[in-house]
PDB file of N, CA and C in Angstrom:
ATOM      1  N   UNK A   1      37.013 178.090 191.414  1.00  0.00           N
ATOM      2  CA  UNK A   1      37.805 178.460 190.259  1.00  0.00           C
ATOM      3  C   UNK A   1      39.240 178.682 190.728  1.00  0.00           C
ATOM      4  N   UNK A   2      40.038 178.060 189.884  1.00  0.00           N
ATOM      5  CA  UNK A   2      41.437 178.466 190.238  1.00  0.00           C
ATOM      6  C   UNK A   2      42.103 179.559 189.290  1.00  0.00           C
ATOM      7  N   UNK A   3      43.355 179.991 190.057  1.00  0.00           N
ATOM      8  CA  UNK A   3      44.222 180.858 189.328  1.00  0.00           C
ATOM      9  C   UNK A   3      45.165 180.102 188.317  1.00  0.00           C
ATOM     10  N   UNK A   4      45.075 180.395 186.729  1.00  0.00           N
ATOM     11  CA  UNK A   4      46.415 180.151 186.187  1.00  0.00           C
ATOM     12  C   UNK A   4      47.008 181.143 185.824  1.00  0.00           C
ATOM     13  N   UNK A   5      48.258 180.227 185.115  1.00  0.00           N
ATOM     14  CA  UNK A   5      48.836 181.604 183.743  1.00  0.00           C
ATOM     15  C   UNK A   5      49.527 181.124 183.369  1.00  0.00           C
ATOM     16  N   UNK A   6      49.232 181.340 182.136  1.00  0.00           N
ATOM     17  CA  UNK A   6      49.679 181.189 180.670  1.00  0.00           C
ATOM     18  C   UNK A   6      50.743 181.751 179.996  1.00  0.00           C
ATOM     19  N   UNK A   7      51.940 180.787 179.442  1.00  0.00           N
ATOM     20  CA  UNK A   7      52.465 181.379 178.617  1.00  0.00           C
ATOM     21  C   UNK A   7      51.993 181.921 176.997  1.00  0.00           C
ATOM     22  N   UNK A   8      51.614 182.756 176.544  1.00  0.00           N
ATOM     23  CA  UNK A   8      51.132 183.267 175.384  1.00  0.00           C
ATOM     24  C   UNK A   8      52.195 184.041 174.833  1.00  0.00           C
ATOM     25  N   UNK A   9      51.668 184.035 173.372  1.00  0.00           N
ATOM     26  CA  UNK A   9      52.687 184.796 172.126  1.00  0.00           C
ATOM     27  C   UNK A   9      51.866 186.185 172.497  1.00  0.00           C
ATOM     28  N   UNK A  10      52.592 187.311 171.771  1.00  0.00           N
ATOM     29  CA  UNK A  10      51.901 188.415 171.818  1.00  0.00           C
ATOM     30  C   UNK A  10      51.085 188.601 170.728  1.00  0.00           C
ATOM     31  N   UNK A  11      51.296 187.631 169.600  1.00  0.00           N
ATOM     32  CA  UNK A  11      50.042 187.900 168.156  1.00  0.00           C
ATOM     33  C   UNK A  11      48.667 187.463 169.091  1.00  0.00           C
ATOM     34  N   UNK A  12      48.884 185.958 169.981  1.00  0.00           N
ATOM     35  CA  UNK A  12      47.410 185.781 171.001  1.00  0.00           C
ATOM     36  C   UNK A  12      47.157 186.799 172.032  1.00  0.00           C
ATOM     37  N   UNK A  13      47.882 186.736 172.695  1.00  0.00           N
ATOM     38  CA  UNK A  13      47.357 188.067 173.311  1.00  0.00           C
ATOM     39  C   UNK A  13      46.150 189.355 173.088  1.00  0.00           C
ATOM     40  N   UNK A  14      47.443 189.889 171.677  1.00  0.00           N
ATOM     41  CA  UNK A  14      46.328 190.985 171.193  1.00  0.00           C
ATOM     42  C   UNK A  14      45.126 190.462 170.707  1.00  0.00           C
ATOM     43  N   UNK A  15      45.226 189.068 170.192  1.00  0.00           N
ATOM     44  CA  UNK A  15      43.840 188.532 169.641  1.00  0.00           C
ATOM     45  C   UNK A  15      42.721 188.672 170.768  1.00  0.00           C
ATOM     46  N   UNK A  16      43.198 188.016 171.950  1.00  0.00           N
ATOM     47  CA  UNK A  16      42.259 188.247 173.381  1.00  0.00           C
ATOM     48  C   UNK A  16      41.751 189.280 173.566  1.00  0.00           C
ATOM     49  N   UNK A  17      42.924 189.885 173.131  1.00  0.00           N
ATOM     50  CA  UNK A  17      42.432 191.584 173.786  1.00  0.00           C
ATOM     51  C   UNK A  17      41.271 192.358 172.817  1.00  0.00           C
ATOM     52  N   UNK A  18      41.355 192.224 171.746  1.00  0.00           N
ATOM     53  CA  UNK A  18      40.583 192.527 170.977  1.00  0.00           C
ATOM     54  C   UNK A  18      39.313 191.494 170.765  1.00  0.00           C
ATOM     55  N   UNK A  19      39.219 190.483 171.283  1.00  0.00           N
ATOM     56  CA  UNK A  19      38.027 189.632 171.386  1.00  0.00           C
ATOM     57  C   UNK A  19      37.137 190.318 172.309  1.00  0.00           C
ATOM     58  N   UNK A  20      38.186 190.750 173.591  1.00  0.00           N
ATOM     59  CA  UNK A  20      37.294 191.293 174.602  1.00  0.00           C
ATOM     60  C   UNK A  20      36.809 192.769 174.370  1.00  0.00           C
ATOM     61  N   UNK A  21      37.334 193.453 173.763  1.00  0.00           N
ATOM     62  CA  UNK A  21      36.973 194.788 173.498  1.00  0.00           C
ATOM     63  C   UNK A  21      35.694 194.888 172.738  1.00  0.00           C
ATOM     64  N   UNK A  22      35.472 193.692 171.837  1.00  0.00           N
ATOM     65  CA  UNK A  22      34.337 193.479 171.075  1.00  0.00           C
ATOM     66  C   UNK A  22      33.363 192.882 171.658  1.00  0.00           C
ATOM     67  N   UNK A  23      33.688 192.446 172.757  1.00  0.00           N
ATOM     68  CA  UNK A  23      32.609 192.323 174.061  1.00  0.00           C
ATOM     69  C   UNK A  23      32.130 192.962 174.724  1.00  0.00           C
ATOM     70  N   UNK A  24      32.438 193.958 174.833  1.00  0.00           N
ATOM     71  CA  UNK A  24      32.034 194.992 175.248  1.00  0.00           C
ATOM     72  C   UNK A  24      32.830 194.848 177.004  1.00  0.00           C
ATOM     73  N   UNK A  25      32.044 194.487 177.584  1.00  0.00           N
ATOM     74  CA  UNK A  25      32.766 194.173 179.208  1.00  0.00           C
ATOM     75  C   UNK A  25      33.139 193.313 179.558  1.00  0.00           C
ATOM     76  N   UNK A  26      32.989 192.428 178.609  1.00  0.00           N
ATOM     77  CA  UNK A  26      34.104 190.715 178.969  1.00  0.00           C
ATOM     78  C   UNK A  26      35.428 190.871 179.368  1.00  0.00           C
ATOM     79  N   UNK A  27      35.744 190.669 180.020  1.00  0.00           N
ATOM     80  CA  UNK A  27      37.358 190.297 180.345  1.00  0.00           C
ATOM     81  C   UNK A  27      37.836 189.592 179.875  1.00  0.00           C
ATOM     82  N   UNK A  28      39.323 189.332 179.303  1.00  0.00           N
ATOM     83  CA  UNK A  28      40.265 188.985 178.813  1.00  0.00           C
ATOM     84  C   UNK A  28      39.912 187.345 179.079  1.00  0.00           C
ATOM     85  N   UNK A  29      39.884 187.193 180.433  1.00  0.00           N
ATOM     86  CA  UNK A  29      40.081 185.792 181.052  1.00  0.00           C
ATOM     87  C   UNK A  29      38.590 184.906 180.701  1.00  0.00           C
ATOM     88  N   UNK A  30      37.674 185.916 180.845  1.00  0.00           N
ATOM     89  CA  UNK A  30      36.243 185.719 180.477  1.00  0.00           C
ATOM     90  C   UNK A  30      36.059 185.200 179.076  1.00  0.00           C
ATOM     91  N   UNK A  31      37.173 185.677 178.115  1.00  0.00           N
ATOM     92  CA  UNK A  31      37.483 185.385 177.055  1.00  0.00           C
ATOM     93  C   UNK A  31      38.001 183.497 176.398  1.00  0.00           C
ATOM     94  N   UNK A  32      39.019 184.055 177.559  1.00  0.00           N
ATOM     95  CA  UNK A  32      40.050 182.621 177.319  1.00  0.00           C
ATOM     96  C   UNK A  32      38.946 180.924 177.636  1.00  0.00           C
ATOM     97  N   UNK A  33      37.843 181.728 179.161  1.00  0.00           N
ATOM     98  CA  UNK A  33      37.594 180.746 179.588  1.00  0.00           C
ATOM     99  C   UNK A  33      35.858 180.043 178.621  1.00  0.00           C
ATOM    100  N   UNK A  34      35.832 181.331 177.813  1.00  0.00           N
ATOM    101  CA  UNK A  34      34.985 181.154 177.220  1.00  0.00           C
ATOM    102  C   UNK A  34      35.196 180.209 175.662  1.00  0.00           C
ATOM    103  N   UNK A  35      36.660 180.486 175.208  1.00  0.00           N
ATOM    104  CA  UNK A  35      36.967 179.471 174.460  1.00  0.00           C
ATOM    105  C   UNK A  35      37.485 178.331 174.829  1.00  0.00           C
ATOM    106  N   UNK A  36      37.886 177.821 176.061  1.00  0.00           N
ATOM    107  CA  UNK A  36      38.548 176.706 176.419  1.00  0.00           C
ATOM    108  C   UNK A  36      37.261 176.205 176.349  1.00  0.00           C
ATOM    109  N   UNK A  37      35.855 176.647 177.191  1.00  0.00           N
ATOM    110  CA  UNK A  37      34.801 175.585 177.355  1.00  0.00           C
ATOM    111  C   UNK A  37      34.039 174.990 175.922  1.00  0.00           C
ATOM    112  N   UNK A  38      34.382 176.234 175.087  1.00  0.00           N
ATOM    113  CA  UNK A  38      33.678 175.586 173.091  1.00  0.00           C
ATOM    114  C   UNK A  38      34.502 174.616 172.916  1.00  0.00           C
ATOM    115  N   UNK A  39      35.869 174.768 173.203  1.00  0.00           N
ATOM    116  CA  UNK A  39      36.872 173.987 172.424  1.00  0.00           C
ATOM    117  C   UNK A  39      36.437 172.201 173.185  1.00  0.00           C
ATOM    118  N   UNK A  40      35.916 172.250 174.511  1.00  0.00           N
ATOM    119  CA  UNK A  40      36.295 171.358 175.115  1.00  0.00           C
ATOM    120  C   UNK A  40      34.440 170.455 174.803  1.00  0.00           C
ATOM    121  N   UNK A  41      33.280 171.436 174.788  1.00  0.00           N
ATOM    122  CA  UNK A  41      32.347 171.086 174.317  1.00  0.00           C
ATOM    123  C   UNK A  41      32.225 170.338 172.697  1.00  0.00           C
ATOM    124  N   UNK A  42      33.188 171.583 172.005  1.00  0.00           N
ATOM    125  CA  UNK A  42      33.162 170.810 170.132  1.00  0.00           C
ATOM    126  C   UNK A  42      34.015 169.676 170.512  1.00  0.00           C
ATOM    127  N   UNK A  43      35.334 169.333 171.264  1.00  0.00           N
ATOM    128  CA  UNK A  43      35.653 168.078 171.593  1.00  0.00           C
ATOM    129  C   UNK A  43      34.484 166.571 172.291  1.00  0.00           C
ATOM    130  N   UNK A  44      34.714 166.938 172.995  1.00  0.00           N
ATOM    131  CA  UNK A  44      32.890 165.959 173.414  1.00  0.00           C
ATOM    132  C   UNK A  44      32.181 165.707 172.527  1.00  0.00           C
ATOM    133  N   UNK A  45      31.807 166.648 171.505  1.00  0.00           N
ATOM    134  CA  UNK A  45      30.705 166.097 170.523  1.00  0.00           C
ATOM    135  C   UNK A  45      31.276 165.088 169.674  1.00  0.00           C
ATOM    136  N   UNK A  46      32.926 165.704 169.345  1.00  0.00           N
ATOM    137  CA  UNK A  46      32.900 165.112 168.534  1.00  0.00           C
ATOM    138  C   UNK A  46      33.482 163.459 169.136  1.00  0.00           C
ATOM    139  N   UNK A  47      34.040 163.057 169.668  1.00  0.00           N
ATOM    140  CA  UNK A  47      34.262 162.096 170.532  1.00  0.00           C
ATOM    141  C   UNK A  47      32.671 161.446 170.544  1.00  0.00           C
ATOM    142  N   UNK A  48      32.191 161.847 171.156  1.00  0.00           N
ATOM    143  CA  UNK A  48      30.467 161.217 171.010  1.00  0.00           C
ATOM    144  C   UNK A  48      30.128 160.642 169.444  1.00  0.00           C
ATOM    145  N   UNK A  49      30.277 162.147 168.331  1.00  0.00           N
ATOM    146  CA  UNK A  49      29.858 161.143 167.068  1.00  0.00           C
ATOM    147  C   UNK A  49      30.736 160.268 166.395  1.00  0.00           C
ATOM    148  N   UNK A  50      32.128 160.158 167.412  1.00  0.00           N
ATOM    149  CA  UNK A  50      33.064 159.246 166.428  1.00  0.00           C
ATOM    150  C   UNK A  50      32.593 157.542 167.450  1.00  0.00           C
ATOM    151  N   UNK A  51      31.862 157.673 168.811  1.00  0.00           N
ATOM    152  CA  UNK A  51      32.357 156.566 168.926  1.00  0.00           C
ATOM    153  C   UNK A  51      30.231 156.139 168.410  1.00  0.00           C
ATOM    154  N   UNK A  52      29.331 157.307 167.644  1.00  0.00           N
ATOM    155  CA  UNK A  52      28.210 156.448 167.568  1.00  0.00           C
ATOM    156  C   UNK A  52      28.323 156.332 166.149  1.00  0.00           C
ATOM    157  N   UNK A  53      29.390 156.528 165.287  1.00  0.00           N
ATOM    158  CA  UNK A  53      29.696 155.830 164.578  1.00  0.00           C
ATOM    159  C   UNK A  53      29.318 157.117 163.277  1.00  0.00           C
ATOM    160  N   UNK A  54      28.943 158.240 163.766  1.00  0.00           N
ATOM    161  CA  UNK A  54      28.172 159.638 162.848  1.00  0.00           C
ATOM    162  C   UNK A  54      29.579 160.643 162.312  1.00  0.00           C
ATOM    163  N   UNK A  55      30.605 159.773 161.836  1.00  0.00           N
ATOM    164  CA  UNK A  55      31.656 160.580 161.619  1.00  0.00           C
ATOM    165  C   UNK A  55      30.977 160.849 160.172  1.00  0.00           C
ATOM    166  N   UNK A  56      31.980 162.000 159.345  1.00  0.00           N
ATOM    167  CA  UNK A  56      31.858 162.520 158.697  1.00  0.00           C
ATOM    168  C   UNK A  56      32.891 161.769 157.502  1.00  0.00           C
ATOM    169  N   UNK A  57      32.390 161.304 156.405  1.00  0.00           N
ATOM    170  CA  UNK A  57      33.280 160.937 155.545  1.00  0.00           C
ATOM    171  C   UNK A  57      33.394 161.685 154.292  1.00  0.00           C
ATOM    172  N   UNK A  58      34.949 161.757 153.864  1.00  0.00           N
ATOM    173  CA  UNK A  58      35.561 162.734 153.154  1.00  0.00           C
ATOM    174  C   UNK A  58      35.372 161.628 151.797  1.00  0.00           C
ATOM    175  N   UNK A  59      34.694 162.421 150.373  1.00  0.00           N
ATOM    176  CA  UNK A  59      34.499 161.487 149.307  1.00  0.00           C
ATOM    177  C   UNK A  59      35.745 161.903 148.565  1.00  0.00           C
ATOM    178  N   UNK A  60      36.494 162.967 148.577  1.00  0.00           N
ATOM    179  CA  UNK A  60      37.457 163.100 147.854  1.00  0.00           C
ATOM    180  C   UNK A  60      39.598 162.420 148.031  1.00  0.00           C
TER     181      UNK A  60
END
């Protein structure tokens, strides 16, 4: 695992911070790294159902 850092706003920040507090003992970073991997998993899927052809079409 490597070290980063992030430039962040302070409205994200406190969002982190309060993600983690509602975690009870998660850490901040435990936080971040826990949404980078959804974000990067719901990416994959969806990449997967666009190229098996299972996109979602909008009737309106």
């Amino acid at each position: 695992m490597k070290t980063a850092a992030y430039n962040l706003l302070d409205e994200q920040i406190a969002w982190i911070k309060k993600k983690a507090e509602n975690q009870g003992k998660s850490t901040a970073s435990a936080i971040v790294r826990k949404i980078i991997s959804d974000a990067m998993e719901k990416d994959a899927q969806e990449i997967k159902d666009h190229e098996c052809g299972n996109e979602l079409v909008s009737t309106s």
